[in-house]
N, C-alpha and C. Protein backbone atom coordinates (compact mmCIF):
# COMPACT_ATOMS: atom_id res chain seq x y z
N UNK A 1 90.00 -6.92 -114.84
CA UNK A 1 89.57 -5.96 -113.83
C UNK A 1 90.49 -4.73 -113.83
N UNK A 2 91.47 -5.21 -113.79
CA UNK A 2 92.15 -3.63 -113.32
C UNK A 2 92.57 -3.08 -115.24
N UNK A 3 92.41 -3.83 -116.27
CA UNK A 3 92.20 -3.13 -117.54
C UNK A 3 91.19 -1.93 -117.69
N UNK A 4 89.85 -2.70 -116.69
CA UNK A 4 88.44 -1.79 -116.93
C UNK A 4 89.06 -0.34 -115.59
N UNK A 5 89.50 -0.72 -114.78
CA UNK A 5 89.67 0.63 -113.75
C UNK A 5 90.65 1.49 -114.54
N UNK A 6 91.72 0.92 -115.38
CA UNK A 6 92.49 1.97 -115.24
C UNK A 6 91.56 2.51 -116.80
N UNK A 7 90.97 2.09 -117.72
CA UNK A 7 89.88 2.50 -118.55
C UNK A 7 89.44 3.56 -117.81
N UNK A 8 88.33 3.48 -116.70
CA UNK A 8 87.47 4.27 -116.16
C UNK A 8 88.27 5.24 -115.89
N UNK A 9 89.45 5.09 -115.63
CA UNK A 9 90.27 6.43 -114.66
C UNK A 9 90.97 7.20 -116.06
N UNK A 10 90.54 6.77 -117.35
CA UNK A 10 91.17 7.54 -118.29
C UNK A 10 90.36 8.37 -118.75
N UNK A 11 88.88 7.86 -118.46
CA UNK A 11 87.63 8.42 -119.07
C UNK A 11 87.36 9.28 -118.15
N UNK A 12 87.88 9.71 -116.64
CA UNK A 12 87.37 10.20 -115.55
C UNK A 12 88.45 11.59 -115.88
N UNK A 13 89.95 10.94 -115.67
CA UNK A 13 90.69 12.15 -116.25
C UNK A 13 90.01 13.09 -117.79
N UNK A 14 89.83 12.54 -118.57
CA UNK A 14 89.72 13.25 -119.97
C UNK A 14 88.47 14.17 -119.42
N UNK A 15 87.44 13.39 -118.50
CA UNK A 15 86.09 14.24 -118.49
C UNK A 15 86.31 15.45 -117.67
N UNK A 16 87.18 15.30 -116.19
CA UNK A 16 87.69 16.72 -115.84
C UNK A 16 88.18 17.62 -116.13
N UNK A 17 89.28 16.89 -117.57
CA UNK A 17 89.87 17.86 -117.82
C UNK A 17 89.24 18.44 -118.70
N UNK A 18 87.74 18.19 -119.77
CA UNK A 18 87.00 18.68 -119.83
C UNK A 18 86.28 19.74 -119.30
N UNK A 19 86.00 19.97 -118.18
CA UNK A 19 85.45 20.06 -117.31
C UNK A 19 86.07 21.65 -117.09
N UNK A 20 87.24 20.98 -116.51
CA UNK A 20 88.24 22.44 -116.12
C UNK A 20 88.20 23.75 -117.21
N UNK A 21 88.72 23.56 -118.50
CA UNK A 21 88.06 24.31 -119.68
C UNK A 21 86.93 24.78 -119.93
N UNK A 22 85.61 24.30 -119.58
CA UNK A 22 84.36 24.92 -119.38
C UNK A 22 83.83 25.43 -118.13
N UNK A 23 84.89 25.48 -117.11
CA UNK A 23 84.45 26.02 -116.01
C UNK A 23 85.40 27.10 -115.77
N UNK A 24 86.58 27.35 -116.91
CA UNK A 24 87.58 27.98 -116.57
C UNK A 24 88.25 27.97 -115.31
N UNK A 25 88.52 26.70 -115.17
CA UNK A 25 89.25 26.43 -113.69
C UNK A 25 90.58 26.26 -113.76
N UNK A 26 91.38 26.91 -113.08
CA UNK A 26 92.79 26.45 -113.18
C UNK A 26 93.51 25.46 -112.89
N UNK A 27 93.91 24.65 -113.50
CA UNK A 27 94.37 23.00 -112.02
C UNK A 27 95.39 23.94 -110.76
N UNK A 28 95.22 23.10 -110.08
CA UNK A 28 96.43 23.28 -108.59
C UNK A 28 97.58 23.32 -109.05
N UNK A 29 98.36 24.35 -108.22
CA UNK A 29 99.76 24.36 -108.42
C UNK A 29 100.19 23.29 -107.83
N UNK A 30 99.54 21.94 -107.24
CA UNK A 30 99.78 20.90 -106.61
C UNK A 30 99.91 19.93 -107.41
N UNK A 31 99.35 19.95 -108.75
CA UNK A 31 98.93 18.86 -109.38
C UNK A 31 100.10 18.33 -109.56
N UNK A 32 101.77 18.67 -110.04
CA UNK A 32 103.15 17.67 -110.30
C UNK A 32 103.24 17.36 -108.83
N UNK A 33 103.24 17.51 -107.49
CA UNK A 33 103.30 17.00 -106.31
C UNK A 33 102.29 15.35 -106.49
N UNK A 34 101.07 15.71 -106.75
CA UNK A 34 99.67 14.83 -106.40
C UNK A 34 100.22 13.77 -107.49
N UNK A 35 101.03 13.95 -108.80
CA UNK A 35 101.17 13.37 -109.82
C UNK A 35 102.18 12.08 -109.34
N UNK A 36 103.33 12.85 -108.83
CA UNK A 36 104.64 11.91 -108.01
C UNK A 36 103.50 11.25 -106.80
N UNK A 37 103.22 11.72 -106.35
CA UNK A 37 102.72 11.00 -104.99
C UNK A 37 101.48 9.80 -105.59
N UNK A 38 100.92 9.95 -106.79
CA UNK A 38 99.84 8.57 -107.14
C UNK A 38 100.75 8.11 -107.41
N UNK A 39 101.95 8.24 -108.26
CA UNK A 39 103.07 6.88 -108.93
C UNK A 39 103.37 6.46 -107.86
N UNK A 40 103.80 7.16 -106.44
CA UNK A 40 104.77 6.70 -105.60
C UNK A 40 103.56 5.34 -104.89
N UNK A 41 102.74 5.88 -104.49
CA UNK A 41 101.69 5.11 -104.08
C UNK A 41 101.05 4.42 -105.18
N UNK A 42 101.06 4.34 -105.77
CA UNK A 42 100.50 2.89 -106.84
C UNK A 42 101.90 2.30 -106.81
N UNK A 43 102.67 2.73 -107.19
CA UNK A 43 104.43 1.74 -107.14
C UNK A 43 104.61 1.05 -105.95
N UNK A 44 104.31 1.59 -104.87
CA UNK A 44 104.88 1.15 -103.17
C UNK A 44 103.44 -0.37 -103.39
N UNK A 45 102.11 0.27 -103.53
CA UNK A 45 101.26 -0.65 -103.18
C UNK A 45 101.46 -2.29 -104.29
N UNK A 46 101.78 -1.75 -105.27
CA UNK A 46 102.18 -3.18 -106.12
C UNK A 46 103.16 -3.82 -105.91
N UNK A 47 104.05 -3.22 -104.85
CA UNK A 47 105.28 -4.39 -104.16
C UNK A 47 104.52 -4.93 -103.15
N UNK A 48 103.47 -4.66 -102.39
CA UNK A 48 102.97 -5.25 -101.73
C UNK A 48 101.93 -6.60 -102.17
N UNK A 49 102.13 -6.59 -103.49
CA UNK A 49 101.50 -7.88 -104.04
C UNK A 49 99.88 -8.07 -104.42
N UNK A 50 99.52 -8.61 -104.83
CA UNK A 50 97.80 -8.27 -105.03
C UNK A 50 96.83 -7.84 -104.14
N UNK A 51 96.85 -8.65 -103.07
CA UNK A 51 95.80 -8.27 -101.46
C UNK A 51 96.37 -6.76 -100.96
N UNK A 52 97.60 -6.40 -100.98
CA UNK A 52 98.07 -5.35 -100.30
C UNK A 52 98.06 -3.87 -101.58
N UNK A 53 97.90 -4.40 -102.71
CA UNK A 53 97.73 -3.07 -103.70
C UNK A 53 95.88 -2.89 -104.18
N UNK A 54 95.12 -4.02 -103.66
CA UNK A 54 93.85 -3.97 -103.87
C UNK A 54 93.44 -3.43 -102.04
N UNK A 55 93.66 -3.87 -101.35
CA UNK A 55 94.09 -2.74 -99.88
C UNK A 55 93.94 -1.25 -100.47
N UNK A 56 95.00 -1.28 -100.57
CA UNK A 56 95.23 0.63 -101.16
C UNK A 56 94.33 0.56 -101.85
N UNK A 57 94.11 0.26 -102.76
CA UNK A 57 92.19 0.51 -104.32
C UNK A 57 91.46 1.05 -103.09
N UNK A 58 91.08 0.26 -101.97
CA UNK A 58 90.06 -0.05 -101.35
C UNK A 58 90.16 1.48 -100.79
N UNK A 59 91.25 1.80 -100.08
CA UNK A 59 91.32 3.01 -99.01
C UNK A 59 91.54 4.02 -99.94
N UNK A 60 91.88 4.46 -101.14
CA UNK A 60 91.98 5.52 -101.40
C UNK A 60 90.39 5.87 -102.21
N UNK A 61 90.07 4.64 -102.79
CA UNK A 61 88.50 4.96 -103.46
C UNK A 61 87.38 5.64 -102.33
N UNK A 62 87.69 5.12 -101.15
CA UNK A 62 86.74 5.64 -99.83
C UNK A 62 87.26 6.57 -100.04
N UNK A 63 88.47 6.95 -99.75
CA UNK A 63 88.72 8.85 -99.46
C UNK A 63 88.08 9.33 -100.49
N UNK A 64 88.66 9.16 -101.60
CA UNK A 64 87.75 9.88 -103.02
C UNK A 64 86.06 10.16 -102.53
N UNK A 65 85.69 8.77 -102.84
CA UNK A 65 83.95 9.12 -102.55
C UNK A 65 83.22 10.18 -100.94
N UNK A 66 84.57 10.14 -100.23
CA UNK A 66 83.99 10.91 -99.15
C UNK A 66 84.21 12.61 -99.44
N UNK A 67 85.28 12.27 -100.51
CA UNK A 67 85.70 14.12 -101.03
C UNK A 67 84.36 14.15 -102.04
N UNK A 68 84.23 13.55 -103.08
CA UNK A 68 82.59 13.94 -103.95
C UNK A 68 81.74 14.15 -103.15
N UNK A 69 81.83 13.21 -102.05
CA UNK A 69 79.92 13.30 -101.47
C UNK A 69 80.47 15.05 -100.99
N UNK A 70 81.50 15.14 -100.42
CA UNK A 70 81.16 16.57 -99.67
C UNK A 70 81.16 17.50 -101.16
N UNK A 71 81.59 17.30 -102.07
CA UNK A 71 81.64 18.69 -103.28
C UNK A 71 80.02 17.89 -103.28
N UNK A 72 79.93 17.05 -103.75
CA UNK A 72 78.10 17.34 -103.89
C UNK A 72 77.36 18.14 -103.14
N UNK A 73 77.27 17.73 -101.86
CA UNK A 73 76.65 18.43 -100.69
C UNK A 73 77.24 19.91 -100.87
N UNK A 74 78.70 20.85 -101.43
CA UNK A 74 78.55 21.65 -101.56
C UNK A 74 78.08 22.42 -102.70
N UNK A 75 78.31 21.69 -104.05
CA UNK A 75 77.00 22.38 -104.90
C UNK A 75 75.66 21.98 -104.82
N UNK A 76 75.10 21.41 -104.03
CA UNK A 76 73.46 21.19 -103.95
C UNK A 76 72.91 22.09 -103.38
N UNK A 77 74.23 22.75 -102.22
CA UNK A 77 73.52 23.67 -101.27
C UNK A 77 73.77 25.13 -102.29
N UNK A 78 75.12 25.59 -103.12
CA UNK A 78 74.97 26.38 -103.69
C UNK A 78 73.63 27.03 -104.88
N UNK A 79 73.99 25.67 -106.03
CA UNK A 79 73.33 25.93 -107.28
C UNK A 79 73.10 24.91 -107.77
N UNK A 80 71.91 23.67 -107.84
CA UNK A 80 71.93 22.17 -107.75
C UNK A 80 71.49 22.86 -109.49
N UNK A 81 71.20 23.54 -110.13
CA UNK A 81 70.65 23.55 -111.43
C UNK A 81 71.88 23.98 -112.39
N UNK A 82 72.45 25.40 -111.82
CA UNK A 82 73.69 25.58 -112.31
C UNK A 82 74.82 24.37 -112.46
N UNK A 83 75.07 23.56 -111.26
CA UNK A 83 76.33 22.54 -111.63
C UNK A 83 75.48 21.01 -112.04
N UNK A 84 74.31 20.84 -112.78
CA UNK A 84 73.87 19.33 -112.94
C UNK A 84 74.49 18.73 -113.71
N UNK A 85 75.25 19.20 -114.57
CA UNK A 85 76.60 18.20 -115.03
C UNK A 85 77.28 18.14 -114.17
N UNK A 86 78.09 18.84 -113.67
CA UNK A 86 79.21 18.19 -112.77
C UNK A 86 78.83 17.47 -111.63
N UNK A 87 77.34 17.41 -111.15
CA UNK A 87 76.74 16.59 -110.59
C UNK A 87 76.54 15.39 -110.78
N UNK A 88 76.43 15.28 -112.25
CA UNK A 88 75.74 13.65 -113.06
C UNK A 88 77.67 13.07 -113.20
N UNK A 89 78.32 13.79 -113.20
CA UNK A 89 79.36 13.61 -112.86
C UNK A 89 79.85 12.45 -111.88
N UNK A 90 80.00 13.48 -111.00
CA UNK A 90 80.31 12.94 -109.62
C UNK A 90 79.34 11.93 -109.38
């Protein structure tokens, strides 16, 4: 299980960063902050042992899917034809 997630999360990184290059997007000047803060939080949650680092999976995957649904809802309302990749995406 967690072979196939951290799989998916390599295929998810490579596809944004795809992504960013054809959309000419710049990453965040946040991204070495966001970078320390997933280690710190994947590190803290695996001392907490299996139930307490699958806990964290649980709560940060909700935040995620509640940040897509709203970028969906904001390119559907922009340009649902213009972004249908980054749609089939998300």
């Amino acid at each position: 299980l967690l072979q196939q997630m951290w799989n998916q999360e390599k295929d998810h990184l490579k596809k944004f960063n795809e992504l960013m290059i054809a959309y000419r997007v710049r990453p965040t000047v946040l991204l070495p902050f966001w970078n320390v803060a997933g280690f710190v939080l994947g590190a803290g949650s695996a001392l907490l042992g299996k139930k307490g680092a699958m806990a964290c999976t649980v709560a940060v995957e909700e935040s995620i899917s509640d940040h897509y649904n709203n970028q969906i809802r904001t390119l559907m309302e922009e340009d649902p034809e213009k972004y249908k990749e980054l749609l089939q995406v998300f």
